[in-house]
N, C-alpha and C. Protein backbone atom coordinates (compact mmCIF):
# COMPACT_ATOMS: atom_id res chain seq x y z
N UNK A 1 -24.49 -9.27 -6.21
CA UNK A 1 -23.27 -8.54 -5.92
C UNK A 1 -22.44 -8.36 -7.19
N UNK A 2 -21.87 -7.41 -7.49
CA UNK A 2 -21.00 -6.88 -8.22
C UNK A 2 -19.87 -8.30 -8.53
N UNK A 3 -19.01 -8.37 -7.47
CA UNK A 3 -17.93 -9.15 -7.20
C UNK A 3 -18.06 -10.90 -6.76
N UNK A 4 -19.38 -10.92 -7.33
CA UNK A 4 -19.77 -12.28 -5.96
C UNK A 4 -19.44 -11.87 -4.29
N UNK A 5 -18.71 -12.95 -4.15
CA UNK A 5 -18.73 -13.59 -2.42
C UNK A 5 -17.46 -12.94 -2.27
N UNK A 6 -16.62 -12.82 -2.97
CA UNK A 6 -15.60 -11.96 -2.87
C UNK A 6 -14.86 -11.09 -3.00
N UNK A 7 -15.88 -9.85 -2.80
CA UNK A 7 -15.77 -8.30 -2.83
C UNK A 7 -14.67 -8.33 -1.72
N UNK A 8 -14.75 -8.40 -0.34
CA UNK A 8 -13.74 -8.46 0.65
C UNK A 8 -12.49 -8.43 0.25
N UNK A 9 -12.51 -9.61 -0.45
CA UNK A 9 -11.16 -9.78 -0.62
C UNK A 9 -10.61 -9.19 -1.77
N UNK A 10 -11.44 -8.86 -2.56
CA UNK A 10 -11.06 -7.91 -3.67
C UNK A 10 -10.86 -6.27 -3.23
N UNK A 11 -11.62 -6.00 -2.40
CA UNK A 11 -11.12 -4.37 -1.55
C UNK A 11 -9.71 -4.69 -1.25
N UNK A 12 -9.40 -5.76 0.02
CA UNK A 12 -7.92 -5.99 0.44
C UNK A 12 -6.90 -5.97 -0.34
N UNK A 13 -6.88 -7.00 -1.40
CA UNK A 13 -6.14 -6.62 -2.29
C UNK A 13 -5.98 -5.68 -2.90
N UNK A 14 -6.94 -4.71 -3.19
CA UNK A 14 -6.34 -3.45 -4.02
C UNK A 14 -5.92 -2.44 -2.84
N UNK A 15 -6.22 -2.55 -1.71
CA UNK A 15 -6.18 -1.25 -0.89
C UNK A 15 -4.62 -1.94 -0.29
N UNK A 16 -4.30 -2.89 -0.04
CA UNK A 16 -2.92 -3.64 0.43
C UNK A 16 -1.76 -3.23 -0.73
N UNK A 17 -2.46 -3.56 -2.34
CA UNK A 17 -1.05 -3.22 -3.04
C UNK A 17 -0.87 -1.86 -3.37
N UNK A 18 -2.01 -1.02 -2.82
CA UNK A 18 -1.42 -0.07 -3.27
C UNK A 18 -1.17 1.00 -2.23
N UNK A 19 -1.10 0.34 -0.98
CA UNK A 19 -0.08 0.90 0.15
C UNK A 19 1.04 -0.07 0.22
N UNK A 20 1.18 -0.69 -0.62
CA UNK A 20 3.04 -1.69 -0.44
C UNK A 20 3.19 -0.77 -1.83
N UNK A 21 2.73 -0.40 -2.59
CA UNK A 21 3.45 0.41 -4.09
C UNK A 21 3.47 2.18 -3.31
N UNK A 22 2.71 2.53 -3.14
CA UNK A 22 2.43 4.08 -2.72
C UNK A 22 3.73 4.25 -1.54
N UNK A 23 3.79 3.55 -0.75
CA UNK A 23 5.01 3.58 -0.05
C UNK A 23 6.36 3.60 0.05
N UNK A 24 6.81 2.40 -1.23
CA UNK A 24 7.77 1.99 -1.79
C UNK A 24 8.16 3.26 -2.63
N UNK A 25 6.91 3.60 -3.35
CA UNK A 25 7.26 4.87 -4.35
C UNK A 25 8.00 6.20 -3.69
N UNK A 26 7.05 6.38 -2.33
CA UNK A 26 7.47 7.19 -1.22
C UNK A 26 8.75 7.40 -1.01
N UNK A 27 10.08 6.48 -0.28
CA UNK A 27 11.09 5.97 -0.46
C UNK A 27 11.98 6.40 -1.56
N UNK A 28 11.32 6.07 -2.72
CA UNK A 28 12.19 5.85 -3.68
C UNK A 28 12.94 6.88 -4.62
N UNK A 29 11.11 7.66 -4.90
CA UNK A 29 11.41 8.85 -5.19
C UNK A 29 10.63 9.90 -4.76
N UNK A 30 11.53 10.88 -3.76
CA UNK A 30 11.12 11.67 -2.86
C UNK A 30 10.62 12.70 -3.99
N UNK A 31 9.98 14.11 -3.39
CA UNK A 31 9.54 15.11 -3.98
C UNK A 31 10.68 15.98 -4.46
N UNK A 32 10.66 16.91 -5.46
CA UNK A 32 11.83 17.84 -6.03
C UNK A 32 12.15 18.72 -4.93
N UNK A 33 11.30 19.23 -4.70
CA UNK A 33 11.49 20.80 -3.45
C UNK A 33 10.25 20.69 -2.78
N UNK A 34 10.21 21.01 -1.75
CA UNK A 34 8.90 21.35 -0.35
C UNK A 34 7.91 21.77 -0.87
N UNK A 35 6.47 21.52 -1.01
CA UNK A 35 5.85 22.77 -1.36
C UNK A 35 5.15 23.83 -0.28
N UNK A 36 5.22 23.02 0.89
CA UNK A 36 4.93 24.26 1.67
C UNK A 36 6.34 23.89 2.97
N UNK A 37 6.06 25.02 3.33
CA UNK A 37 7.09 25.64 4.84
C UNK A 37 7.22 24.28 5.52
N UNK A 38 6.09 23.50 6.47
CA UNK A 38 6.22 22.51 7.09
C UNK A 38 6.36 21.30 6.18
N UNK A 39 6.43 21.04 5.09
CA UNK A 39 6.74 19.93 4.47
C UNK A 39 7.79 18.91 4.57
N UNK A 40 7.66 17.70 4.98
CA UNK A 40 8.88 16.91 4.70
C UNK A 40 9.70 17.17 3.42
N UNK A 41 10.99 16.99 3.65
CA UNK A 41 12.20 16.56 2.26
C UNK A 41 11.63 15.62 1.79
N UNK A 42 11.61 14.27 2.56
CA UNK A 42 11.35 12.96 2.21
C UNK A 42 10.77 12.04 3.51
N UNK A 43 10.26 11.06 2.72
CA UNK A 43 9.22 10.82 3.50
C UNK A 43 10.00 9.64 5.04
N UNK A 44 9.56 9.32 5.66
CA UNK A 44 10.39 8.77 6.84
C UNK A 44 10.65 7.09 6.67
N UNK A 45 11.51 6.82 6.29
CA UNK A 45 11.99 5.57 5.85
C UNK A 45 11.31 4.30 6.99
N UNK A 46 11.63 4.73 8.18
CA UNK A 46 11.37 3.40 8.98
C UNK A 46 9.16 3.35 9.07
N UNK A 47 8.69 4.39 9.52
CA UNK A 47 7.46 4.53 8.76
C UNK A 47 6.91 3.72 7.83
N UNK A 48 7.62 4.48 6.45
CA UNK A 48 6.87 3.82 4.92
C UNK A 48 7.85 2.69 5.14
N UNK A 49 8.61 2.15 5.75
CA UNK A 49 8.66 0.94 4.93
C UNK A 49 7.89 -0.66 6.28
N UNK A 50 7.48 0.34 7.25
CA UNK A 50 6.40 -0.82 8.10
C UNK A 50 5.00 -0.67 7.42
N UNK A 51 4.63 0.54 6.82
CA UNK A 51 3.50 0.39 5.90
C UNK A 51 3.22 -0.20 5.07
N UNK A 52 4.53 -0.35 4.38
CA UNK A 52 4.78 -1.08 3.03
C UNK A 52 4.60 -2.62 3.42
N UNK A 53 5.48 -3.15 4.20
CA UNK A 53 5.00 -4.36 4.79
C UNK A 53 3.54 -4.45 5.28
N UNK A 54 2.75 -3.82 6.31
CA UNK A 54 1.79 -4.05 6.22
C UNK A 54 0.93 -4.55 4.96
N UNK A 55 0.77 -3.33 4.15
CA UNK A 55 -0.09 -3.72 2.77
C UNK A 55 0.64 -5.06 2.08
N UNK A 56 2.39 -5.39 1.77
CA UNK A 56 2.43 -6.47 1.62
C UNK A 56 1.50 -7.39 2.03
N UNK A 57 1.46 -7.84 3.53
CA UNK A 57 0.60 -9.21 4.01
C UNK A 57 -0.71 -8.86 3.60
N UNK A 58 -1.49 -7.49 3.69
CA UNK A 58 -2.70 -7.72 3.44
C UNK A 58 -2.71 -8.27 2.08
N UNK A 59 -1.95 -7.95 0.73
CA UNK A 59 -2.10 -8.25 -0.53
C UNK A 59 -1.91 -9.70 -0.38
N UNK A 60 -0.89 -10.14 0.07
CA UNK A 60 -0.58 -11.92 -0.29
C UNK A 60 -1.66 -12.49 0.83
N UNK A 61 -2.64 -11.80 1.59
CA UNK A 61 -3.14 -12.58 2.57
C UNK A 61 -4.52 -12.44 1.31
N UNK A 62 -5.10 -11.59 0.85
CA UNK A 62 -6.08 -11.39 0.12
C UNK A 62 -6.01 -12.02 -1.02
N UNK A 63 -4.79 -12.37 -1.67
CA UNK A 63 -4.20 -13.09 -2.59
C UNK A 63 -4.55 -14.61 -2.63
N UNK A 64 -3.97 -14.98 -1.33
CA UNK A 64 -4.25 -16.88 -1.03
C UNK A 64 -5.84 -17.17 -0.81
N UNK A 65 -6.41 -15.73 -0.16
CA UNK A 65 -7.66 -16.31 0.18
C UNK A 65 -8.52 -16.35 -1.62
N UNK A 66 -8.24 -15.63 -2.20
CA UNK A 66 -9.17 -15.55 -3.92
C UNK A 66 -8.28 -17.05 -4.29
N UNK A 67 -7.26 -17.08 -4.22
CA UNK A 67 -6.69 -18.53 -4.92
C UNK A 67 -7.20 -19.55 -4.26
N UNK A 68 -7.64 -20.24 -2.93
CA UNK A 68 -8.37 -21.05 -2.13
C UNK A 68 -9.45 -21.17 -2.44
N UNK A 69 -10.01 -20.42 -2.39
CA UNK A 69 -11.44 -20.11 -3.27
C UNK A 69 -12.08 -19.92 -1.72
């Protein structure tokens, strides 16, 4: 294997922080102008920020399990 025994947990972690960052970013800084007709302004706060939590726990859960060994 590429990763050893812990590919798993190496997917989680990258796919967790970067829906707690991609989200947060979401939030933070919205787009300049629409680019199409149906487009959000900005993205829906209560939404991205239960996503954002989600990927949080997956990262610190994928986190403890590589530090445990």
């Amino acid at each position: 294997m590429v990763l050893g025994d812990d590919l798993l947990a190496w997917l989680v972690l990258a796919l967790g922080g970067a829906l707690f960052v991609g989200n947060l970013a979401a939030i933070a800084r919205p787009p300049d102008a629409p680019r199409d007709e149906g487009a959000l302004e900005r993205a829906p706060v209560t939404r991205s920020l239960a996503m954002a939590a989600i990927g949080l726990v997956a990262a610190v859960w994928a986190l403890a399990s590589l530090i445990a060994g």
